[in-house]
Each structure stands twice: as C-alpha cells, then as structure tokens.
C-alpha atoms as a PDB file:
ATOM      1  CA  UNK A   1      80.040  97.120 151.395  1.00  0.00           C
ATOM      2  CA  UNK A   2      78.830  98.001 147.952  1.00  0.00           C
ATOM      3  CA  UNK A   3      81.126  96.348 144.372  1.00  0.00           C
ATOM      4  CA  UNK A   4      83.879  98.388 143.645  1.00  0.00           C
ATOM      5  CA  UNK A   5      83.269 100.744 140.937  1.00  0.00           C
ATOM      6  CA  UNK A   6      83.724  99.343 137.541  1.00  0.00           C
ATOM      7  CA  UNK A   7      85.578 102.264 135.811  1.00  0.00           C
ATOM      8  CA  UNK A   8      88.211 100.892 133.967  1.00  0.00           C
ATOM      9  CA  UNK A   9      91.016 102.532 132.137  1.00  0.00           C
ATOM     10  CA  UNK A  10      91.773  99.314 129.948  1.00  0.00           C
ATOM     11  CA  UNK A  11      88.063  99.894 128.709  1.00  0.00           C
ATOM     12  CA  UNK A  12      88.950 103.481 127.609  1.00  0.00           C
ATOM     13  CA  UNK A  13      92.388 102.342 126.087  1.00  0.00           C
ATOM     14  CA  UNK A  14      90.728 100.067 123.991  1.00  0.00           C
ATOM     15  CA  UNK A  15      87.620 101.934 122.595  1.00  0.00           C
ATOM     16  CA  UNK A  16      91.087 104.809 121.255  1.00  0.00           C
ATOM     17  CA  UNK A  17      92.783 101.409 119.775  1.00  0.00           C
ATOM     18  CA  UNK A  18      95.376 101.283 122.657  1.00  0.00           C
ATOM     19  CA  UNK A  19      96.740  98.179 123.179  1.00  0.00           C
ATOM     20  CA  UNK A  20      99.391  97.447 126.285  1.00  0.00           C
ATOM     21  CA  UNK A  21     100.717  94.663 128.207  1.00  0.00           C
ATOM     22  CA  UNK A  22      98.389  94.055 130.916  1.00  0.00           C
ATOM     23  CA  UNK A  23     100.214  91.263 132.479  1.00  0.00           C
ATOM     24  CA  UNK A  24     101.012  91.852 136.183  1.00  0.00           C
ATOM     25  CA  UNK A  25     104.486  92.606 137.087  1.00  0.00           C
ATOM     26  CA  UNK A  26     106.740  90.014 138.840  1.00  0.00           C
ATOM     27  CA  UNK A  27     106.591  91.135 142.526  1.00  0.00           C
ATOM     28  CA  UNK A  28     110.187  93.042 143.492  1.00  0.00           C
ATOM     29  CA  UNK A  29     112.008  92.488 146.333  1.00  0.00           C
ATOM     30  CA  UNK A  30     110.439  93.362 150.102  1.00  0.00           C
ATOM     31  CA  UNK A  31     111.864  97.031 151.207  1.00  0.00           C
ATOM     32  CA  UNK A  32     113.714  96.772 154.674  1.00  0.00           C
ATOM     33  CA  UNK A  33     111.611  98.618 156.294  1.00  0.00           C
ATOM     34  CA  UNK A  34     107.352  99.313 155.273  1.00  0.00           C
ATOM     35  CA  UNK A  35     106.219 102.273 153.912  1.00  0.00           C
ATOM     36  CA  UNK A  36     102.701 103.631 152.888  1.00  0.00           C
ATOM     37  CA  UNK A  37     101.343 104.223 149.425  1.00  0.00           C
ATOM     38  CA  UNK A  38     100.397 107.952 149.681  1.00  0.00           C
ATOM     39  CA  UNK A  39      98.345 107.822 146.741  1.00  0.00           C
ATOM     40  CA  UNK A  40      96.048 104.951 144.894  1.00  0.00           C
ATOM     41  CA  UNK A  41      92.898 104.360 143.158  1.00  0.00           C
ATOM     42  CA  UNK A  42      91.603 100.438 143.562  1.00  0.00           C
ATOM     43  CA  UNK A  43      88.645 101.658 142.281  1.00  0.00           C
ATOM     44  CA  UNK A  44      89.950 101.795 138.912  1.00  0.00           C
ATOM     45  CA  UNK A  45      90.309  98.729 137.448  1.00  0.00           C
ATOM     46  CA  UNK A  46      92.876  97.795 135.293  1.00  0.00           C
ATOM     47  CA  UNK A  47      91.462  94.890 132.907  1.00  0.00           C
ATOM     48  CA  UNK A  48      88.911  92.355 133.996  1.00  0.00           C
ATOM     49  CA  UNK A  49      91.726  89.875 135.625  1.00  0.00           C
ATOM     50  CA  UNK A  50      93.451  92.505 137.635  1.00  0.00           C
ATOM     51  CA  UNK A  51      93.978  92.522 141.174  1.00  0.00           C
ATOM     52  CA  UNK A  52      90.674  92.368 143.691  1.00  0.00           C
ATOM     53  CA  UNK A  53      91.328  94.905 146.396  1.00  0.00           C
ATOM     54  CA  UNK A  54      91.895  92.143 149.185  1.00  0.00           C
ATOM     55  CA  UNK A  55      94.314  90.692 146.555  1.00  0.00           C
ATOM     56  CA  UNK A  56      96.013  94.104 146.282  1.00  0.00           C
ATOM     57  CA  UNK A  57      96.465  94.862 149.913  1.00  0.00           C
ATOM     58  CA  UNK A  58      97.992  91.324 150.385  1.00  0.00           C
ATOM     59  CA  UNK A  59     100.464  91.601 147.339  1.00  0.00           C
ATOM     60  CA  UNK A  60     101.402  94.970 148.470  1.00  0.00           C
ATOM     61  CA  UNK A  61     102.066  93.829 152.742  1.00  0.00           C
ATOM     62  CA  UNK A  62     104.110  91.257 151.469  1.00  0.00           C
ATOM     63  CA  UNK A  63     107.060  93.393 149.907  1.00  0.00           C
ATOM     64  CA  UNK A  64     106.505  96.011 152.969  1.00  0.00           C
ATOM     65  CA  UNK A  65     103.976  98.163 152.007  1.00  0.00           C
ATOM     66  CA  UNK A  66     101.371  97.862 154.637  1.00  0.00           C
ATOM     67  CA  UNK A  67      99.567 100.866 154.421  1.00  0.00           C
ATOM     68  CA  UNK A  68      97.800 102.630 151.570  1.00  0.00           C
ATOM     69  CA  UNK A  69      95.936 106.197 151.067  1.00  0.00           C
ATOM     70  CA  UNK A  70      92.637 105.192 149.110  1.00  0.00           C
ATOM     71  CA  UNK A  71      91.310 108.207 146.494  1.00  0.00           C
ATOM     72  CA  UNK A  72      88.381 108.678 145.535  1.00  0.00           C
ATOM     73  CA  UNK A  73      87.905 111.398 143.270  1.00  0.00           C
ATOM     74  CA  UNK A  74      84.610 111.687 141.990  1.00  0.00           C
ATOM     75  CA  UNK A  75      81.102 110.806 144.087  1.00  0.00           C
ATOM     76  CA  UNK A  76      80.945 106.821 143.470  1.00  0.00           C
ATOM     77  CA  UNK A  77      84.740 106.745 143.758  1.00  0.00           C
ATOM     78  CA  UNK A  78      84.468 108.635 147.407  1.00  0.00           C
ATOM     79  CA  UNK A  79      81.756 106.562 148.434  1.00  0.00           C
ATOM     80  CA  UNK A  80      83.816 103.586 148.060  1.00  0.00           C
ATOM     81  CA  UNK A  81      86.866 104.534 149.496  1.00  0.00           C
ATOM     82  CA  UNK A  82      85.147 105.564 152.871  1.00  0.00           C
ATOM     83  CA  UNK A  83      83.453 102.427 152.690  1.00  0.00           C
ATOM     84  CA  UNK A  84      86.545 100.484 151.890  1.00  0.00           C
ATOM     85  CA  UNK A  85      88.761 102.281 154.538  1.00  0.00           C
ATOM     86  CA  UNK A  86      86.076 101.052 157.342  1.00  0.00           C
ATOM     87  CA  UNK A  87      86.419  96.925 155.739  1.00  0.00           C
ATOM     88  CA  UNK A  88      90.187  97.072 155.293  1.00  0.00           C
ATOM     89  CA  UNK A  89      92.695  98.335 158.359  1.00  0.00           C
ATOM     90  CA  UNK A  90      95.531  98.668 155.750  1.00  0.00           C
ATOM     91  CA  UNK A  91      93.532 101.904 154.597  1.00  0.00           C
ATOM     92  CA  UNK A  92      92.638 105.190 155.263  1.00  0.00           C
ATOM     93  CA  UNK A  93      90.343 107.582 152.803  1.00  0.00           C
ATOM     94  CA  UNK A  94      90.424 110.567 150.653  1.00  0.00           C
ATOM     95  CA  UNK A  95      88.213 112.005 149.376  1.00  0.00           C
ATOM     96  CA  UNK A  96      87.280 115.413 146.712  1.00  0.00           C
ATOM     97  CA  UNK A  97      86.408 116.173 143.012  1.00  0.00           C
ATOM     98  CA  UNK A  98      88.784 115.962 140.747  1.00  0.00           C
ATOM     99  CA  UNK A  99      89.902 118.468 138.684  1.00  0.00           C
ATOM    100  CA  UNK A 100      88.426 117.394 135.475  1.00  0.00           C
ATOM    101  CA  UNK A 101      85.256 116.291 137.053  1.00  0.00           C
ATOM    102  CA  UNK A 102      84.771 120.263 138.211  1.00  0.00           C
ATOM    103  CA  UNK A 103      83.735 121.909 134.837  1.00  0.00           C
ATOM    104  CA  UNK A 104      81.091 118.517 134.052  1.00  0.00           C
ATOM    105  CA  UNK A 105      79.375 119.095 137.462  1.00  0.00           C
ATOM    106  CA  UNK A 106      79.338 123.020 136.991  1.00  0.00           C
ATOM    107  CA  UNK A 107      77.953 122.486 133.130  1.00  0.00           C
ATOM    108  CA  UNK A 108      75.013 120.264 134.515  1.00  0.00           C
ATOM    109  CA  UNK A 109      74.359 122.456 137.818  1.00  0.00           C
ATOM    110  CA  UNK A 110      75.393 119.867 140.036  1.00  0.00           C
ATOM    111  CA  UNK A 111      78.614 121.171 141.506  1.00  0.00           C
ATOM    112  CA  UNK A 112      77.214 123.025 144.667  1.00  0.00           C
ATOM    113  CA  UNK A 113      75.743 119.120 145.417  1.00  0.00           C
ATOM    114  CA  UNK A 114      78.664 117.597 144.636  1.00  0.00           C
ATOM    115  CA  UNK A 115      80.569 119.761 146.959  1.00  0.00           C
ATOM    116  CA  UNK A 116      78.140 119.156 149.813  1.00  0.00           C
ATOM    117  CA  UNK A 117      78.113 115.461 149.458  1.00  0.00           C
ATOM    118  CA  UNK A 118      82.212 115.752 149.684  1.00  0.00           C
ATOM    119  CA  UNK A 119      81.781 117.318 152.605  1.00  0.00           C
ATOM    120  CA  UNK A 120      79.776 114.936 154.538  1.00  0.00           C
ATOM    121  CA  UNK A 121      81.820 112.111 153.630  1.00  0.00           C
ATOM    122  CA  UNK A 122      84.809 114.050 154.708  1.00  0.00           C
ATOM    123  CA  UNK A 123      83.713 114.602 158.311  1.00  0.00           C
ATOM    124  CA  UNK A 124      84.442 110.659 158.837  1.00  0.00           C
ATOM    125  CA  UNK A 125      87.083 109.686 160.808  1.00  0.00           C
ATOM    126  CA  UNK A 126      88.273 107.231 158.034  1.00  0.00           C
ATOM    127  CA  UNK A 127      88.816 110.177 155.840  1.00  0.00           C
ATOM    128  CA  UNK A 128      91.849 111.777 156.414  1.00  0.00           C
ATOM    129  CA  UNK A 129      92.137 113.752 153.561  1.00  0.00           C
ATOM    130  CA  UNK A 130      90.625 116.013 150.992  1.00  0.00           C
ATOM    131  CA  UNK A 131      91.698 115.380 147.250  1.00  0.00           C
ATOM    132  CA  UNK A 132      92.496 114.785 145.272  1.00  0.00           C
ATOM    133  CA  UNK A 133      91.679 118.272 144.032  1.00  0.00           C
ATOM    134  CA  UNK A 134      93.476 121.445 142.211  1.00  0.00           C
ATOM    135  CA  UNK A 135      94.169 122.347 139.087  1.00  0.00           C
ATOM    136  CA  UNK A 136      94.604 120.491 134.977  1.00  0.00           C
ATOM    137  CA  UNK A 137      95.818 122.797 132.363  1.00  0.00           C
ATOM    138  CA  UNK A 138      96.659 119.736 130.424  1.00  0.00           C
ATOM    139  CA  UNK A 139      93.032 117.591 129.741  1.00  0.00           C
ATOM    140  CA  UNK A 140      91.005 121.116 130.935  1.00  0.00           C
ATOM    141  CA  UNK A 141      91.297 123.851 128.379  1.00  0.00           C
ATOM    142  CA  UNK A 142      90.113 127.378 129.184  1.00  0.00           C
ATOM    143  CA  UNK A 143      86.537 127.499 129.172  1.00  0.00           C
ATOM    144  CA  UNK A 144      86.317 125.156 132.294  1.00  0.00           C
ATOM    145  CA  UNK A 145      89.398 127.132 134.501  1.00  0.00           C
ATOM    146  CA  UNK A 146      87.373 129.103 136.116  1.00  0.00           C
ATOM    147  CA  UNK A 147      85.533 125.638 137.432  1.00  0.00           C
ATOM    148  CA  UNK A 148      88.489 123.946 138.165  1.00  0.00           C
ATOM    149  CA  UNK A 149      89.382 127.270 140.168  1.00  0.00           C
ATOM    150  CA  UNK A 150      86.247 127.524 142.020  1.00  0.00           C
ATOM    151  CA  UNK A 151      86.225 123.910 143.128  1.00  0.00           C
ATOM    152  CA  UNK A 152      90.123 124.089 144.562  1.00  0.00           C
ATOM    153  CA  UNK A 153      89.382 127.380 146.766  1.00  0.00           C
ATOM    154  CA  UNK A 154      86.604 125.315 147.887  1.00  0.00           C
ATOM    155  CA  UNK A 155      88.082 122.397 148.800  1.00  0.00           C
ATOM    156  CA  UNK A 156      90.703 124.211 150.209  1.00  0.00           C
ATOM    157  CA  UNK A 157      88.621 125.708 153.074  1.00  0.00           C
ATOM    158  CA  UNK A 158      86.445 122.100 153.984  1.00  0.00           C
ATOM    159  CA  UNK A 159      90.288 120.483 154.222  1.00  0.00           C
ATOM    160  CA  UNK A 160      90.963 123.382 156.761  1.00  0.00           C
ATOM    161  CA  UNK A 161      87.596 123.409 158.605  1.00  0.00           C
ATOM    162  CA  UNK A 162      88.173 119.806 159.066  1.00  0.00           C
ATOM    163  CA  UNK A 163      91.849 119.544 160.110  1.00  0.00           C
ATOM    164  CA  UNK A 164      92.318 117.340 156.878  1.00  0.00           C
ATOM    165  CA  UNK A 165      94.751 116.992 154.789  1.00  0.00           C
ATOM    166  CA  UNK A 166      94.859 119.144 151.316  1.00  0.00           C
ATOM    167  CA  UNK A 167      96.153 116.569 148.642  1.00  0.00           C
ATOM    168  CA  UNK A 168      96.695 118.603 145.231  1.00  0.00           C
ATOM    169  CA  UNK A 169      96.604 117.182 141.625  1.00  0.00           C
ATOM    170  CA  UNK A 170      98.944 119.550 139.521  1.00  0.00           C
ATOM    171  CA  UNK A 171      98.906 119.037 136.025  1.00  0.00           C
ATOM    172  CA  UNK A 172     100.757 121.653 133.783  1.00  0.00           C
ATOM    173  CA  UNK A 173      99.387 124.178 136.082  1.00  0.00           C
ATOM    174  CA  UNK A 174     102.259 124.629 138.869  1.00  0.00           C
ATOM    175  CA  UNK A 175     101.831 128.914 139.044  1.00  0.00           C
ATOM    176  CA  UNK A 176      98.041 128.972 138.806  1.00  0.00           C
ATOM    177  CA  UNK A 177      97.792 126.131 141.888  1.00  0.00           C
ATOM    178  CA  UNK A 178     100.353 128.382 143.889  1.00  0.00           C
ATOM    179  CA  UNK A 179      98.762 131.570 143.130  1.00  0.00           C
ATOM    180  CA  UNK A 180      95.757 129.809 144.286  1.00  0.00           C
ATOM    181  CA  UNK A 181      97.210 128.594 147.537  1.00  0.00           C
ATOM    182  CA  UNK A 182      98.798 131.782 148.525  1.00  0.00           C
ATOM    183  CA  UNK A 183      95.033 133.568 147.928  1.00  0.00           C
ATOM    184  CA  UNK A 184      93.352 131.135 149.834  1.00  0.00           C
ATOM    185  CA  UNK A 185      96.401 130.325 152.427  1.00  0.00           C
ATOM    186  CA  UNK A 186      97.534 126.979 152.770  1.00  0.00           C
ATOM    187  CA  UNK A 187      96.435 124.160 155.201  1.00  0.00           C
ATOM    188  CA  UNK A 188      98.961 122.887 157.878  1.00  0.00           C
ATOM    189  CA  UNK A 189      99.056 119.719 156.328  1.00  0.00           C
ATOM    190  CA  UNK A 190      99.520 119.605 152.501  1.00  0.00           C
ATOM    191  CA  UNK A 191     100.393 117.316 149.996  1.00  0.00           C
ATOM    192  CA  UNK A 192     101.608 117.966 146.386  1.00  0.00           C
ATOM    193  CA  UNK A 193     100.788 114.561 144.920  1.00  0.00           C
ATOM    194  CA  UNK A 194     102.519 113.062 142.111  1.00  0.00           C
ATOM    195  CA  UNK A 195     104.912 115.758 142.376  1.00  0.00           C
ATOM    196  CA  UNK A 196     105.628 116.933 138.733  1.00  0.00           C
ATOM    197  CA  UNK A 197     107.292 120.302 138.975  1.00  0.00           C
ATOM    198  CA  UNK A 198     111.440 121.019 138.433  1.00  0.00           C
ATOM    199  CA  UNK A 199     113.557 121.905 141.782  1.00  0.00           C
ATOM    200  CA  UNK A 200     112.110 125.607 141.648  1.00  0.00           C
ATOM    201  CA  UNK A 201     108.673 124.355 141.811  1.00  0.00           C
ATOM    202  CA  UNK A 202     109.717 122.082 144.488  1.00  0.00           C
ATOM    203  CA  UNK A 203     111.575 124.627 146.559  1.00  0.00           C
ATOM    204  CA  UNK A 204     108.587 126.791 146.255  1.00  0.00           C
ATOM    205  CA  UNK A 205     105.871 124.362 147.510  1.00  0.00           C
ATOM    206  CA  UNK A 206     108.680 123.472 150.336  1.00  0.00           C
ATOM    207  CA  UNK A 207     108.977 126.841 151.193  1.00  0.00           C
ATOM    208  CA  UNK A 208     104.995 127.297 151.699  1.00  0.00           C
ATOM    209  CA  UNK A 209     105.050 123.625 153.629  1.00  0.00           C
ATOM    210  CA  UNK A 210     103.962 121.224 151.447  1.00  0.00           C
ATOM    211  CA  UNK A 211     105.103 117.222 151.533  1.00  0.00           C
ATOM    212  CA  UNK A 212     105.873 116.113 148.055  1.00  0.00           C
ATOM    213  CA  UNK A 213     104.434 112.360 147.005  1.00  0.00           C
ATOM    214  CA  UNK A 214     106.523 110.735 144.318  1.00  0.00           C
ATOM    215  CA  UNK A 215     105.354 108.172 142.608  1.00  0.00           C
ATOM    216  CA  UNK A 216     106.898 106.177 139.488  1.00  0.00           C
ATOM    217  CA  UNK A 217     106.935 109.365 137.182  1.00  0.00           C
ATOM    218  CA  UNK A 218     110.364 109.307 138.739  1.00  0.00           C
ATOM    219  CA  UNK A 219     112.142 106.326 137.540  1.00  0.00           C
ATOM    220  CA  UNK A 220     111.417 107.688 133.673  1.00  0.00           C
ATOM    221  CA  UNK A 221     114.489 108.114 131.337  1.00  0.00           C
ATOM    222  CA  UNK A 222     112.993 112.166 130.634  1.00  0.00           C
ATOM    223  CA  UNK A 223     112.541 113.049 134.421  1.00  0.00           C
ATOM    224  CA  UNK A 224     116.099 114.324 135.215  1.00  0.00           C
ATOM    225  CA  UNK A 225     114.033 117.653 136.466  1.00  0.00           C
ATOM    226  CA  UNK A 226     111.702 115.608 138.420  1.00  0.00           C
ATOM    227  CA  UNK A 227     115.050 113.819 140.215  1.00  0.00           C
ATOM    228  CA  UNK A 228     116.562 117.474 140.882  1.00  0.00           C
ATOM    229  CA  UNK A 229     113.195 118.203 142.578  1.00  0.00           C
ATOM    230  CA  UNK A 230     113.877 115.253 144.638  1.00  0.00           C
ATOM    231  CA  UNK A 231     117.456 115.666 145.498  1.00  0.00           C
ATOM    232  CA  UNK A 232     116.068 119.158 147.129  1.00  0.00           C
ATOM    233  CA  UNK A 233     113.317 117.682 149.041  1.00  0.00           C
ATOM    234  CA  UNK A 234     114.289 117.018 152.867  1.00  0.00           C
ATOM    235  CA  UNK A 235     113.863 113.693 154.059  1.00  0.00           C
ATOM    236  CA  UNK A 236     110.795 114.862 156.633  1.00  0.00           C
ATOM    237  CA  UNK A 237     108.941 116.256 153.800  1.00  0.00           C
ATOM    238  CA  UNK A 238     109.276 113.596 150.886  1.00  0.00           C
ATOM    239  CA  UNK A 239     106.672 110.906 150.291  1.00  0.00           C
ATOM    240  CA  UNK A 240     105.988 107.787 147.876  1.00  0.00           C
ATOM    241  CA  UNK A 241     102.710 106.942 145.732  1.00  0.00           C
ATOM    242  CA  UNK A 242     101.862 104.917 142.607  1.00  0.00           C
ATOM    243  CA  UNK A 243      98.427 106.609 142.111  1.00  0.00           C
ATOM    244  CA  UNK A 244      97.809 102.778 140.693  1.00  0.00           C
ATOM    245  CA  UNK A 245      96.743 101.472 138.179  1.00  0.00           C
ATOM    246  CA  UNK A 246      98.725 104.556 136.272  1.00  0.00           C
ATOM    247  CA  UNK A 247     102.406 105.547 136.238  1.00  0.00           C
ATOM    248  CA  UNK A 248     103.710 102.131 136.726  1.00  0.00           C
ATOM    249  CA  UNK A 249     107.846 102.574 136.964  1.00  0.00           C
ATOM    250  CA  UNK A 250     110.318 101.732 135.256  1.00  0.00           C
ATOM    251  CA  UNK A 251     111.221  98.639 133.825  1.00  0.00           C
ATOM    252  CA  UNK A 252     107.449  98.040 133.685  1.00  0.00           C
ATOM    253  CA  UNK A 253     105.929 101.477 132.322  1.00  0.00           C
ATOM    254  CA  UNK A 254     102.768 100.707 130.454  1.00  0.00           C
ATOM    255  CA  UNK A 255     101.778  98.069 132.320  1.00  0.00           C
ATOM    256  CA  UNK A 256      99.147  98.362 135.144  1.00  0.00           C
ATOM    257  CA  UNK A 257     100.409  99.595 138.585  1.00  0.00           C
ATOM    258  CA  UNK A 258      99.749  98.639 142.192  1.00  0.00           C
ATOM    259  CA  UNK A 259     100.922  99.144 145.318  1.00  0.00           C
ATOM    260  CA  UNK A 260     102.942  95.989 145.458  1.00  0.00           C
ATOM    261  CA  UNK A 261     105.371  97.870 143.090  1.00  0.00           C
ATOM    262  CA  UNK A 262     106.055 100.685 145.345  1.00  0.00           C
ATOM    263  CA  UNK A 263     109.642  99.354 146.237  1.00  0.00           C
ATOM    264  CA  UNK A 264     110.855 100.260 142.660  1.00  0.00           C
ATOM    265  CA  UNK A 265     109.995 103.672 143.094  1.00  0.00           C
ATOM    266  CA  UNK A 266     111.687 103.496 146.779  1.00  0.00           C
ATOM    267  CA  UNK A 267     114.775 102.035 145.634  1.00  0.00           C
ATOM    268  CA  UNK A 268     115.172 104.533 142.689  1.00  0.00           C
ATOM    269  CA  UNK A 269     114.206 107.457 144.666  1.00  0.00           C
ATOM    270  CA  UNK A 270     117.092 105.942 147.365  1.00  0.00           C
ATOM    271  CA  UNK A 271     119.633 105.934 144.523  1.00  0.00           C
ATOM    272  CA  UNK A 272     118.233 109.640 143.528  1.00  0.00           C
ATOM    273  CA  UNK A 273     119.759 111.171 146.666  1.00  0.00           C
ATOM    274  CA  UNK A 274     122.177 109.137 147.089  1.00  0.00           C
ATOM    275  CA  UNK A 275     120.178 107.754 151.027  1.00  0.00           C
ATOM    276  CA  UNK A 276     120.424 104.278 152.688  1.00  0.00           C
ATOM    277  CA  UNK A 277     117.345 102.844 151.333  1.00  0.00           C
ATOM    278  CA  UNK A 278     116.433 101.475 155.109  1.00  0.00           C
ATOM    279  CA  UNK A 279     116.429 104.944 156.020  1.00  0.00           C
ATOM    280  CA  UNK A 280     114.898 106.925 153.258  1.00  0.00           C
ATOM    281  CA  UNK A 281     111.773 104.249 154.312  1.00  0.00           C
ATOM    282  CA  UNK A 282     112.017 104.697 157.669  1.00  0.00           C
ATOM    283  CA  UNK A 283     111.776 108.869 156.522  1.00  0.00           C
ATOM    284  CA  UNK A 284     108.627 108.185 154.710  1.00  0.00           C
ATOM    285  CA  UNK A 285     106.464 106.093 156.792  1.00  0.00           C
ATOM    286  CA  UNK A 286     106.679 108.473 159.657  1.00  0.00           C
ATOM    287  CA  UNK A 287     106.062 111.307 157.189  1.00  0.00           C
ATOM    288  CA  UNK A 288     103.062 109.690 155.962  1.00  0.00           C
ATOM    289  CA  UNK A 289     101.830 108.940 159.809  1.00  0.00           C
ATOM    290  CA  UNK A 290     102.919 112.772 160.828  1.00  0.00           C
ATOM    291  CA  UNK A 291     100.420 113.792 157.683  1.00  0.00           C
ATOM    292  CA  UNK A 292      97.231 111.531 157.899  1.00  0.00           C
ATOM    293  CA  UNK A 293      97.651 109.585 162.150  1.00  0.00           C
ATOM    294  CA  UNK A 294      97.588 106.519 162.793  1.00  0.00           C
ATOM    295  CA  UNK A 295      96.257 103.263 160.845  1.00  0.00           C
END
C-alpha cells in the first residue's frame, strides 16, 4: 500500500497565522450500540503527531464505531482510499472530484482525465460510492460554476451506471445542487453529506430520497436550523459523519476530529429528537448498511 497522502490542514492553518489546539480529545464514552462514520478523510492529516490510520480505526472500534466511509476527493486522495479500503475491513471507499478541485482540472485541461481515472477506480468493489462531489458557492466564485456544474452532472451519471452511491458536498449552494438533481434525476441511493440546509431544504432532499449525514456541524450553539432539519428527518433516512479531521463537535470545536468522536455527535443528535440513543444507533447503522452493503 502506498504512504498516506501528506496533505495537511494544520500546514495550511499555519502558513494564514492560524493557531489551534491540536491536542487530541479525551475519548467519550462507547455508544450502546456501533454505528458507521458516513463520512471521513484519514488522508488529511491533522498535525505531524496525529492519529496513523490503524491508530484511528482502533480509537474509533473502541467507543462503537466500527465502520467508516473513506473519501477521497481528489486523484491521490482516491487512490488511497481504494487502496486503504482493500488493507483495512473497517472500511469501504469513495471516491470523486471535489467541488473545488473541478474548475483547477478544467483551467489546466485535465478534467476529462480526471473524470476517467474516477471512473476506473469506481468500478471496484471496495468503492461503494461516488463523492464526494456537487456544488461550492462559498470557496468557488462564479467564473468556475459552470465547472463545478459540469463535473456534478457527470458524476451523477458514473454513480448511476455503477449502482453507487451519489454522496453530495453542498456548500451555500442548496437550489443550484437540487436544480441540478432534478435535471439530471437522482440516483436510488443518495446521500446529502454534512447536511447543512434548514428543515425546508431537508424536507426537499427527503422528498426526492436522499439520506442526510450529520456530522458535528450539529452540536454548534448557531445551528438551531440545522437541529430543525434533523427533528424532520425520519429515523430510516438520517445518518452520522465527522468528515474528520474538520467539524470536530462541540465541547471540542477547533480541535482536530476523528472518528473516535462520533458518539458526541450521536448523543446530541439523540437529545435533538428527543430518541433513545440505543435506538437512534441501531437506526443509523442499518441505514448506512441499506446505502453502501455489507463490510
């Protein structure tokens, strides 16, 4: 298996002046019953003394979360994470361009490659899902949309020529990706990850079958909409992520995530609707093994 790649957001932080606590997070208590991580990057490291991926998956199986959905989101980062799912049984793969690396590959004349290679990695079996791919109105201004756009439709159509998965990263764009996904029609099997929309948006995605994949976002003191958007989700269709190493939750934002922290998120999102927590996990794990098989 090749390294890991050695992208690092602490790197980035500190060549802006950004300084954070990069101390690990005291493990929480083990959830009663295990649940997946719908959503995480161990490619991205998180300072040079953060967790090794075997180190990862063993922190996170010890307080219950046994399984985790490995992104990779641009060509060395897909690479990996097939790679990785065929070492390590507690992962699958995903795999796409994201977003923001659309209008960079279109500017060089490398996205028509780009989208090929995607595509051969995504006919392995490991690979259970396209994305993370869509739309960012927020880092992506207007002259690299029409990109972003172009990429989406097209991974749209490999995730349903493959039976895959469609995971969707919607940043400040919620109309545009919906607009999109009614044009192009939308896969059996979707996934709105990091769900960041209000309980309209989420109603809306529900109501064209999507699963949506919370992840810490929604233990933050602003995200009352974000918690009405989960009080409407039905139990089959609502999933948990930390999309590690960002979005760690609540009482530990700014520090680096990891799977390990997942039951934070679960117990919040528990308290959220008002669900026995033992349940709400039971809910989740077989959504996550209704959306992407069997381990």
């Amino acid at each position: 298996m090749t390294d890991r790649p050695t992208r690092s957001r602490a790197a980035t932080e500190e060549k802006t002046g950004s300084r954070r606590d990069r101390t690990p997070p005291p493990a929480p208590e083990p959830l009663p019953h295990p649940v997946a991580d719908n959503h995480c990057h161990l490619d991205i490291a998180d300072g040079d003394d953060w967790f090794g991926t075997e180190e990862a998956i063993a922190a996170a199986a010890q307080v219950g979360v046994t399984r985790i959905v490995q992104v990779g989101c641009d060509l060395p980062g897909a690479r990996w994470a097939v790679e990785a799912a065929g070492r390590y049984d507690a992962l699958v793969a995903a795999v796409a361009l994201h977003p923001n690396e659309a209008p960079r590959l279109a500017a060089a004349g490398e996205l028509d490659t780009a989208i090929a290679e995607i595509a051969e990695l995504a006919r392995d079996p490991r690979v259970r899902a396209v994305g993370e791919t869509g739309l960012d109105h927020y880092r992506t201004g207007a002259e690299g949309r029409d990109a972003q756009v172009e990429s989406f439709r097209r991974h749209i159509d490999l995730a349903k020529r493959l039976d895959k998965v469609l995971m969707i990263h919607d940043r400040d764009a919620h109309d545009e990706v919906l607009r999109v996904i009614d044009e192009e029609g939308a896969p059996e099997r979707w996934v709105m990850h990091c769900f960041s929309g209000d309980a309209d948006v989420a109603r809306a995605c529900l109501d064209r079958g999507a699963h949506l994949s919370f992840a810490g976002t929604v233990t933050f003191k602003n995200a009352d909409p974000l918690r009405a958007a989960l009080r409407v989700t039905p139990a089959d269709r609502v999933l948990v992520e930390t999309d590690a190493p960002f979005l760690t939750p609540t009482p530990y934002r700014g520090r680096p995530n990891a799977s390990y922290l997942v039951p934070l998120t679960m117990r919040a999102m528990a308290q959220v609707r008002g669900d026995d927590l033992a349940g709400l996990c039971a809910a989740v794990d077989a959504n996550t093994s209704a959306l992407y098989g069997p381990w």
